[in-house]
Each structure stands twice: as structure tokens, then as C-alpha cells.
C-alpha atoms as a PDB file:
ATOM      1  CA  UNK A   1      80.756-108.849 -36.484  1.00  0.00           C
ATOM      2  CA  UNK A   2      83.116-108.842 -33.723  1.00  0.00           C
ATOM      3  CA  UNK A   3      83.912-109.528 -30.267  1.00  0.00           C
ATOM      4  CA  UNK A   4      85.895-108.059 -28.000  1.00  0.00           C
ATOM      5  CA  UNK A   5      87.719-109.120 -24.484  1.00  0.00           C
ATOM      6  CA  UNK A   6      89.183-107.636 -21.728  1.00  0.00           C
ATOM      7  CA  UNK A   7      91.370-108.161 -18.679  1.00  0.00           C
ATOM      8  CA  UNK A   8      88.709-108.559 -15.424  1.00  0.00           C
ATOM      9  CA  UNK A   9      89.907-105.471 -13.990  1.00  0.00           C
ATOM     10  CA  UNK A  10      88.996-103.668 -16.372  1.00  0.00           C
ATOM     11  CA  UNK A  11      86.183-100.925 -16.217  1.00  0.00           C
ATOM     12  CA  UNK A  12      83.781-100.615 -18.326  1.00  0.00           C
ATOM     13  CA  UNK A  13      83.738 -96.795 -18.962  1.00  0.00           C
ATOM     14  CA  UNK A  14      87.350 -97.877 -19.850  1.00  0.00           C
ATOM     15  CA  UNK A  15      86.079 -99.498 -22.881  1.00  0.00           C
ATOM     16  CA  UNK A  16      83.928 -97.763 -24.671  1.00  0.00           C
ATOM     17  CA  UNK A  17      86.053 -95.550 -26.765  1.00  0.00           C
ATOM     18  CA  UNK A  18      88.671 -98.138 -27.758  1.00  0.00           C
ATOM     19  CA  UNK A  19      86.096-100.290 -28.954  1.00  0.00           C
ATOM     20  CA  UNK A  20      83.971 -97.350 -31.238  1.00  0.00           C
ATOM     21  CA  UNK A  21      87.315 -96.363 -32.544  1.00  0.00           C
ATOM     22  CA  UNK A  22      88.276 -99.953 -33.491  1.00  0.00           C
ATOM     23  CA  UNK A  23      84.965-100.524 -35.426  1.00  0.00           C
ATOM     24  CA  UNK A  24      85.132 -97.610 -37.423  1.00  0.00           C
ATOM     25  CA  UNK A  25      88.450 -98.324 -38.264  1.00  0.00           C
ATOM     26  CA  UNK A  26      88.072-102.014 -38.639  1.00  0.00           C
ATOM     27  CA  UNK A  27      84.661-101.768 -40.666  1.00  0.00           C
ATOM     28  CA  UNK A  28      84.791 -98.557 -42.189  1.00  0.00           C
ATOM     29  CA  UNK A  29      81.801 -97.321 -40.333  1.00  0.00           C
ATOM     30  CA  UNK A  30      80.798 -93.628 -41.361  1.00  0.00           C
ATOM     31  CA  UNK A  31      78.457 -92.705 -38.624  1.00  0.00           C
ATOM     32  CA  UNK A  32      77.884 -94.581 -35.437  1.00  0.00           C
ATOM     33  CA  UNK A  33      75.266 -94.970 -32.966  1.00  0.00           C
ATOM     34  CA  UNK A  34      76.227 -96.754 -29.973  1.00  0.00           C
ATOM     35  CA  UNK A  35      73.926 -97.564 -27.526  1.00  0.00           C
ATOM     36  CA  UNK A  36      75.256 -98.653 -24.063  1.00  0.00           C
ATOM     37  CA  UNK A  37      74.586 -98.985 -20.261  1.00  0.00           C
ATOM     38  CA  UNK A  38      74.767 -96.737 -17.238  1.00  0.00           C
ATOM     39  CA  UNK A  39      78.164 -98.594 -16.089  1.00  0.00           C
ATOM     40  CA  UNK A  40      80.404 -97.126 -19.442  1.00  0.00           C
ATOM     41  CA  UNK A  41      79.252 -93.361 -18.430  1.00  0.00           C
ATOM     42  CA  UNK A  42      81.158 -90.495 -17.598  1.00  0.00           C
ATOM     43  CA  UNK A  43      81.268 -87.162 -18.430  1.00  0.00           C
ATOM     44  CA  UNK A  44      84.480 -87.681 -20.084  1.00  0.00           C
ATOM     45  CA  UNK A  45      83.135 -90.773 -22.433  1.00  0.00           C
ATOM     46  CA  UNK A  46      80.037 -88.451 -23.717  1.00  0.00           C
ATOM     47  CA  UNK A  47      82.478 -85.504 -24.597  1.00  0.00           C
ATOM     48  CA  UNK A  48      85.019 -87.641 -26.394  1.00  0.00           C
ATOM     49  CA  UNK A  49      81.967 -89.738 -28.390  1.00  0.00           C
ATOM     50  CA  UNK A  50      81.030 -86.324 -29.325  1.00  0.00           C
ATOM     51  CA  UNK A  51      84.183 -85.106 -30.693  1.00  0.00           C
ATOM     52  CA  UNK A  52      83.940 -84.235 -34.354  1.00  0.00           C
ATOM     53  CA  UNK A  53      86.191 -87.145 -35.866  1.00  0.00           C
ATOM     54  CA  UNK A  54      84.039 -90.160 -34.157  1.00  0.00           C
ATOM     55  CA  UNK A  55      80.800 -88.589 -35.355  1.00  0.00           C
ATOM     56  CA  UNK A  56      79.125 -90.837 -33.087  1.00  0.00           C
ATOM     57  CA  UNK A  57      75.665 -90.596 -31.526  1.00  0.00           C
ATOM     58  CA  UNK A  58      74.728 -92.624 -28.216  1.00  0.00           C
ATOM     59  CA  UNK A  59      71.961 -93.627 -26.587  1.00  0.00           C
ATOM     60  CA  UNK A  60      73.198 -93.934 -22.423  1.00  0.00           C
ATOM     61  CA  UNK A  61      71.218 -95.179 -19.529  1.00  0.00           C
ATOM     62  CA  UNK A  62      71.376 -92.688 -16.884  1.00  0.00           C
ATOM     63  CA  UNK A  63      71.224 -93.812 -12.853  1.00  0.00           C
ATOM     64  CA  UNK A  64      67.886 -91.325 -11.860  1.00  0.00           C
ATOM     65  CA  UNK A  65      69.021 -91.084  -8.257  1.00  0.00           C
ATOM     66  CA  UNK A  66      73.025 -89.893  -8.988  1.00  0.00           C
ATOM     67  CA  UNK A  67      72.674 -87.113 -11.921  1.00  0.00           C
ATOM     68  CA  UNK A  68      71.010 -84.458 -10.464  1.00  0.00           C
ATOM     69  CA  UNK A  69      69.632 -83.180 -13.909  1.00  0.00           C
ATOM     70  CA  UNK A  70      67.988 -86.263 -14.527  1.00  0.00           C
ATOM     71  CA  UNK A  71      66.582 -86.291 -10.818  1.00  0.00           C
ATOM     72  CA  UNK A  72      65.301 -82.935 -10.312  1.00  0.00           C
ATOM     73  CA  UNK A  73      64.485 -81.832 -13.788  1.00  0.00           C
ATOM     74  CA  UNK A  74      64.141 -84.950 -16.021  1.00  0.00           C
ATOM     75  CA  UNK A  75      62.105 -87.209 -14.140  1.00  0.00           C
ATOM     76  CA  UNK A  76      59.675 -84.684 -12.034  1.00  0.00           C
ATOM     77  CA  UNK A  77      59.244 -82.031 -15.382  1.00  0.00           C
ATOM     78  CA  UNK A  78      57.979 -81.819 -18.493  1.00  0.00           C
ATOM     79  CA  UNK A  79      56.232 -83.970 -20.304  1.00  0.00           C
ATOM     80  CA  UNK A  80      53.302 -86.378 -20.360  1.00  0.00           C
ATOM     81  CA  UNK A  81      53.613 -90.185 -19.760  1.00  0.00           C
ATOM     82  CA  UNK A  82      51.825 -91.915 -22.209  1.00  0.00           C
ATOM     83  CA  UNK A  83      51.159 -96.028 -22.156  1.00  0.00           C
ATOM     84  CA  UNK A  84      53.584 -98.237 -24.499  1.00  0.00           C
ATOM     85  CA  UNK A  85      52.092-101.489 -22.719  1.00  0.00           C
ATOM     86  CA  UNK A  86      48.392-101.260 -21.283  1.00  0.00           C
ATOM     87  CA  UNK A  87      47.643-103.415 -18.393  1.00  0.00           C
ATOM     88  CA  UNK A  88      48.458-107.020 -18.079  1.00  0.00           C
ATOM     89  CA  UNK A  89      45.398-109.366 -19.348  1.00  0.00           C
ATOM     90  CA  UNK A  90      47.781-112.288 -18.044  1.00  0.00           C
ATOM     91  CA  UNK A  91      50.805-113.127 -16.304  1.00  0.00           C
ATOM     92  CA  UNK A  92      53.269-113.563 -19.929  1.00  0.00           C
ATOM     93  CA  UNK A  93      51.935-110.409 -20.932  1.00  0.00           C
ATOM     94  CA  UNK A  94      54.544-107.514 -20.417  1.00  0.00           C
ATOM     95  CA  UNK A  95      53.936-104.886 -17.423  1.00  0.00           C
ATOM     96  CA  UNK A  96      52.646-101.505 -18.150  1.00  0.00           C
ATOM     97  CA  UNK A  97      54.814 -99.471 -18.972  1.00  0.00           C
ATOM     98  CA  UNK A  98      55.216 -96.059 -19.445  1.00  0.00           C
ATOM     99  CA  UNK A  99      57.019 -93.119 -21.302  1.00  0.00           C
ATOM    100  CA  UNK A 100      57.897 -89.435 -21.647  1.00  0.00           C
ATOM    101  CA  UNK A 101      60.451 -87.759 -23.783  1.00  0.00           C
ATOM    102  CA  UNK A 102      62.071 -84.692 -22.587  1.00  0.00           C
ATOM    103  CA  UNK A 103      64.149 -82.834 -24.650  1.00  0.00           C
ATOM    104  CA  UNK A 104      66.725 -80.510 -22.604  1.00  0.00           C
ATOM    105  CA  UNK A 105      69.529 -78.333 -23.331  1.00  0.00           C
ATOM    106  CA  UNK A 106      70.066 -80.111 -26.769  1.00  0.00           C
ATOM    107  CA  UNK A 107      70.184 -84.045 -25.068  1.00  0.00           C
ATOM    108  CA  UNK A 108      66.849 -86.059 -25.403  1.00  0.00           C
ATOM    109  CA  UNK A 109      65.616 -88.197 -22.718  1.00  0.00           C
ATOM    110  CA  UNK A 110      63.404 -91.146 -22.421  1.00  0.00           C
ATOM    111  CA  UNK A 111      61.962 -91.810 -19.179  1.00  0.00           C
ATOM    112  CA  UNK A 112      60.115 -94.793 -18.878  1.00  0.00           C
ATOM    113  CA  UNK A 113      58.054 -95.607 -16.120  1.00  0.00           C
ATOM    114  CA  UNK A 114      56.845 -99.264 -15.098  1.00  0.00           C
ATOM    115  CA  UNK A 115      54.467 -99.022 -11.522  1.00  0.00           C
ATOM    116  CA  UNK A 116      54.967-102.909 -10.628  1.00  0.00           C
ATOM    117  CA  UNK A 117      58.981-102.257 -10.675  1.00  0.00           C
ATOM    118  CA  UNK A 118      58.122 -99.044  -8.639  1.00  0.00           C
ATOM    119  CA  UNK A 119      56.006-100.998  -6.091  1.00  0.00           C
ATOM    120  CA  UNK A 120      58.670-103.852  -5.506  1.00  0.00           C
ATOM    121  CA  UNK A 121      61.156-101.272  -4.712  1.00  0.00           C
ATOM    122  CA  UNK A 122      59.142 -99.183  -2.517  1.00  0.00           C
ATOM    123  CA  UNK A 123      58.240-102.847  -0.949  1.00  0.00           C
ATOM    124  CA  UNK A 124      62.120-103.598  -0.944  1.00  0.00           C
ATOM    125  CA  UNK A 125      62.743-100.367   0.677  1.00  0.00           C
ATOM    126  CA  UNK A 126      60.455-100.551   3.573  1.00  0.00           C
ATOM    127  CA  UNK A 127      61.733-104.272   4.184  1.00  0.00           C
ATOM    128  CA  UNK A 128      65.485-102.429   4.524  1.00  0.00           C
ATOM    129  CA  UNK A 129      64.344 -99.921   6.819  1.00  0.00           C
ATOM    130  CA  UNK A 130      62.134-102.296   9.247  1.00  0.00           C
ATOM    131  CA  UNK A 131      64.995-104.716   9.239  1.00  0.00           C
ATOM    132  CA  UNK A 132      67.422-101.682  10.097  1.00  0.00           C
ATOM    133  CA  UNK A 133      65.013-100.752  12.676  1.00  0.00           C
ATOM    134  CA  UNK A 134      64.504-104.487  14.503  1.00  0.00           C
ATOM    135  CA  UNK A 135      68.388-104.321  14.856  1.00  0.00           C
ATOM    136  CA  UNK A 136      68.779-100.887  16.361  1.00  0.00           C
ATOM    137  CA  UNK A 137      65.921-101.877  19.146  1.00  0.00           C
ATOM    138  CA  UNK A 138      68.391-104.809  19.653  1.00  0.00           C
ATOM    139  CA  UNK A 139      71.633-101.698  20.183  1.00  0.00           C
ATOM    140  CA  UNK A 140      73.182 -99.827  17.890  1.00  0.00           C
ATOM    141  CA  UNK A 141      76.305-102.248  18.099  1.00  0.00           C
ATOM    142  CA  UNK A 142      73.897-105.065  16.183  1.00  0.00           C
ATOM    143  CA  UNK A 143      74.848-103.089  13.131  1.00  0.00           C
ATOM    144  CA  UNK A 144      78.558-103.294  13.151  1.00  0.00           C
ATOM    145  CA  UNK A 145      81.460-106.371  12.931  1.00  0.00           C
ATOM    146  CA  UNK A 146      80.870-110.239  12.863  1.00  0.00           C
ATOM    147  CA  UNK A 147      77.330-111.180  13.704  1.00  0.00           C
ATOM    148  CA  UNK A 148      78.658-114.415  14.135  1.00  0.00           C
ATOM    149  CA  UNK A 149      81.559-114.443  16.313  1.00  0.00           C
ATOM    150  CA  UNK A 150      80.140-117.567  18.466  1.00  0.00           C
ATOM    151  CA  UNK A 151      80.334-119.485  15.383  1.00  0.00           C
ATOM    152  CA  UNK A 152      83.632-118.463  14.609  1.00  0.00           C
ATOM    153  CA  UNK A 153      85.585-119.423  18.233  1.00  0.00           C
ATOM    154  CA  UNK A 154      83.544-122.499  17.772  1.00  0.00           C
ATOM    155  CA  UNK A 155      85.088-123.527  14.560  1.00  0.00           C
ATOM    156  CA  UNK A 156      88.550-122.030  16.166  1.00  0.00           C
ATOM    157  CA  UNK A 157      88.497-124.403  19.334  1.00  0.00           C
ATOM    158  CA  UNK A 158      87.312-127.274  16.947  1.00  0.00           C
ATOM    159  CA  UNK A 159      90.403-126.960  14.707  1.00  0.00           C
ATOM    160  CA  UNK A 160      92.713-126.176  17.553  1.00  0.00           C
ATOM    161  CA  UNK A 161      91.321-129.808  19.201  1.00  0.00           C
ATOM    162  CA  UNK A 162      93.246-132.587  19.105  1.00  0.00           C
END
């Protein structure tokens, strides 16, 4: 229908509200449903989408880990998982995947919940840690400023050769 563009500097929870305002002006567009990713929220954005005159609805992706709500409530509460996606027969077939829906304080959410994702984390998480640990057995200073400061007087006497 439309595309939009904007300066690279430009944040995305910027954007959001000139754009719905454009396409309901542009195409008319009684009600609205916008669906959009955890980078364009802020509690500002969700209180002006609902303000009475955009009579928008949204669908947000919410960071688990930074709204507590979603964290402590959300995630660990109510509600039964249930399976969209059984497990995999074979390797093109999607992961298993699961779901909740918790409705709270008048906002829905939908949690979903995929345990191969969950396992590669965990996995990349432990790799972080060990890594962090190898380089504080090594001194505390192996965490901090140019690893590679050899290299770089090297290149330094190189260009300063005649």
C-alpha cells in the first residue's frame, strides 16, 4: 500500500505514531490494528495508540527479561502451555513450540515457549560465563582495553619505517 523511509538516526519508537496517523489519514482506515516489534515500545507509544481518536489496537512484542510484569507475573503465572507444533519428525519440520495466554489487568499476553531456542541460550550462556571465567584466571586486567596492543605498535613501527 505504502512505504515509508526514514533518516538512519532515526528510532524506531520514533515512528510508530507518525506512520498509524498517516495511514488512517491517507487510506481512510476506521479501525487499526498494528502489530509491531519490541524496538517501537514505550510506555508513551501504547498510551498515545490508545487514545480515543486513533482507535487503534496493537499487538507488541515485549523483552521478558526488562518489564518486570511480564517477568515476574506473565511468564512464571497463570496459565497452561499447550503444544502449537508437536515434536520434530524431521529436520524442515518446525520446533515445538509452545503457548499460554494470560490475560492481566485488561492487556492479553501470548507467551510462547520453544525448548530448542531455550537450550541454545542456556548453551550460549554457559559459553559467556566459562569464557569470562578462563580470562579472570588469566587477571582481572584480561578483561579491560586493547587485547591486542602488540599488534598495534607492530603496525605503528611498520608505518613509521622507512
Amino acid at each position: 500500500m505504502c512505504c515509508e523511509v526514514w533518516p538512519g538516526n532515526t528510532t524506531d519508537v520514533e515512528t510508530l505514531i507518525p506512520v498509524v496517523d498517516r495511514l488512517r489519514s491517507r487510506f481512510h482506515i476506521g479501525c487499526l490494528c498494528v502489530v509491531a516489534d519490541r524496538g517501537m515500545i514505550s510506555a508513551e507509544v501504547m498510551e498515545r495508540l490508545k487514545e480515543r481518536h486513533r482507535n487503534t489496537r496493537f499487538i507488541l512484542g515485549a523483552r521478558m527479561r526488562a518489564v518486570a510484569e511480564v517477568r515476574d507475573e506473565v511468564v512464571s503465572g497463570g496459565g497452561e502451555y499447550r503444544e502449537v507444533y508437536g515434536a520434530r519428525k524431521d529436520r524442515n519440520d518446525p520446533a515445538l513450540l509452545k503457548v499460554k495466554e494470560v490475560l492481566m489487568e485488561g492487556r492479553r499476553y501470548v507467551v510462547c515457549h520453544n525448548d530448542e531456542e531455550a537450550e541454545k541460550d542456556r548453551a550460549d550462556r554457559e559459553a559467556i560465563v566459562a569464557s569470562l571465567q578462563d580470562q579472570l584466571k588469566r587477571g582481572d586486567k584480561s578483561l579491560v582495553g586493547n587485547k591486542d596492543t602488540a599488534s598495534s605498535s607492530r603496525h605503528s613501527k611498520v608505518l613509521a619505517s622507512p
